[in-house]
Protein backbone atom coordinates (compact mmCIF):
# COMPACT_ATOMS: atom_id res chain seq x y z
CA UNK A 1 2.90 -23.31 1.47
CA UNK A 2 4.07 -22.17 -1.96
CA UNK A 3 1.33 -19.66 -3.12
CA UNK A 4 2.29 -16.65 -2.38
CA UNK A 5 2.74 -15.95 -5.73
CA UNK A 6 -0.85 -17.00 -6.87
CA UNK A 7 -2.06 -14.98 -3.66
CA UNK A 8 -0.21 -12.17 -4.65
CA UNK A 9 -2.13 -11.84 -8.30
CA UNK A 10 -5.21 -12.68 -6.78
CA UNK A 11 -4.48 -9.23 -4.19
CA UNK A 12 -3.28 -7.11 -7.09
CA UNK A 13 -6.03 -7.78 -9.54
CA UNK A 14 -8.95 -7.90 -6.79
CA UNK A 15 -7.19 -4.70 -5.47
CA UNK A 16 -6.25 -2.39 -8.57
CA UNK A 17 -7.95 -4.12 -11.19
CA UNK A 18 -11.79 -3.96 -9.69
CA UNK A 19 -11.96 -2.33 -6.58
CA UNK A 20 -9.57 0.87 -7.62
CA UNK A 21 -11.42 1.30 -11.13
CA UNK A 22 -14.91 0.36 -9.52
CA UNK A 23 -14.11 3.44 -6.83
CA UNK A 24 -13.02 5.93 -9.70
CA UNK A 25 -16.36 4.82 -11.74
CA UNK A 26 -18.30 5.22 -8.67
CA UNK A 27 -17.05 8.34 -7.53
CA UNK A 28 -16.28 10.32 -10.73
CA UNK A 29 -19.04 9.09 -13.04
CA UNK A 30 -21.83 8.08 -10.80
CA UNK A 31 -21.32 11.27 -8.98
CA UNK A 32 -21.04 9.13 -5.50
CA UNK A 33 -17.98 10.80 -4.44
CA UNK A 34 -15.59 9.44 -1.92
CA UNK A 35 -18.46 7.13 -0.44
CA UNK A 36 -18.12 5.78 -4.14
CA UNK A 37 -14.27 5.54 -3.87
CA UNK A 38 -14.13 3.33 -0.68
CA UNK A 39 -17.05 0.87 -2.06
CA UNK A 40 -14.92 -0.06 -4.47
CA UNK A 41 -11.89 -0.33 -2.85
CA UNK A 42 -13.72 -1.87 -0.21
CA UNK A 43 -15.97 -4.61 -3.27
CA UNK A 44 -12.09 -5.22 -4.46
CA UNK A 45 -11.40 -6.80 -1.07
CA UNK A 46 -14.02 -8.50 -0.33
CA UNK A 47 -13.61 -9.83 -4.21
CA UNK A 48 -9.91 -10.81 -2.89
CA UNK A 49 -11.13 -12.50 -0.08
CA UNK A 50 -13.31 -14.51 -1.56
CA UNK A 51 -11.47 -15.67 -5.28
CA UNK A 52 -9.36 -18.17 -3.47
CA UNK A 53 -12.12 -20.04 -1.61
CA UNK A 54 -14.15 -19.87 -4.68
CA UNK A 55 -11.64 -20.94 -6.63
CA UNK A 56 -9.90 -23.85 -4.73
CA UNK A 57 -12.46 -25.11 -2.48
CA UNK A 58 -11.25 -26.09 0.99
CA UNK A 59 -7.95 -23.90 0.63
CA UNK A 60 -7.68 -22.30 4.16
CA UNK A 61 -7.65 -25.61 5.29
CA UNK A 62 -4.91 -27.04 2.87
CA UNK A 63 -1.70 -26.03 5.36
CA UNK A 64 0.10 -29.37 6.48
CA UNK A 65 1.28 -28.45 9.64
CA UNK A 66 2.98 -31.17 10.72
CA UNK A 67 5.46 -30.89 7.68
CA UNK A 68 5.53 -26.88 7.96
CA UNK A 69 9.71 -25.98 8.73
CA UNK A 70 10.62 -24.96 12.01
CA UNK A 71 13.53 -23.54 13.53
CA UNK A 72 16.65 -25.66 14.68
CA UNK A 73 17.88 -23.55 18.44
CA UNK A 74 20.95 -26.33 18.39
């Protein structure tokens, strides 16, 4: 709970930083066309996906869920 904000860098520079200016290299430079545009976009989320494992090991598994709020129906 609480890193949504680190989560959201990690989806905006994995997303627009690499895998949108990967896919405009690849398609416009290398000549791969939109095949070139999705690998990037596609290497960008797959980047995403894995920066927060890499970079705080054992952080899908971090949610206490026994403290997580729930909802009061008094």
């Amino acid at each position: 709970m609480g890193q949504q904000g680190t989560l959201g860098l990690y989806n905006f520079f994995g997303f627009w930083g690499f895998g949108v200016i990967v896919g405009y290299v690849l398609c416009f430079h290398e000549g791969w066309g939109l095949q070139g545009l999705w690998s990037g976009i596609v290497a960008g989320v797959f980047l995403t996906r894995c920066a927060p494992c890499e970079s705080a090991p054992g952080a899908r598994h971090s949610i206490a869920w026994c403290k997580t709020p729930t909802l009061d129906r008094s």
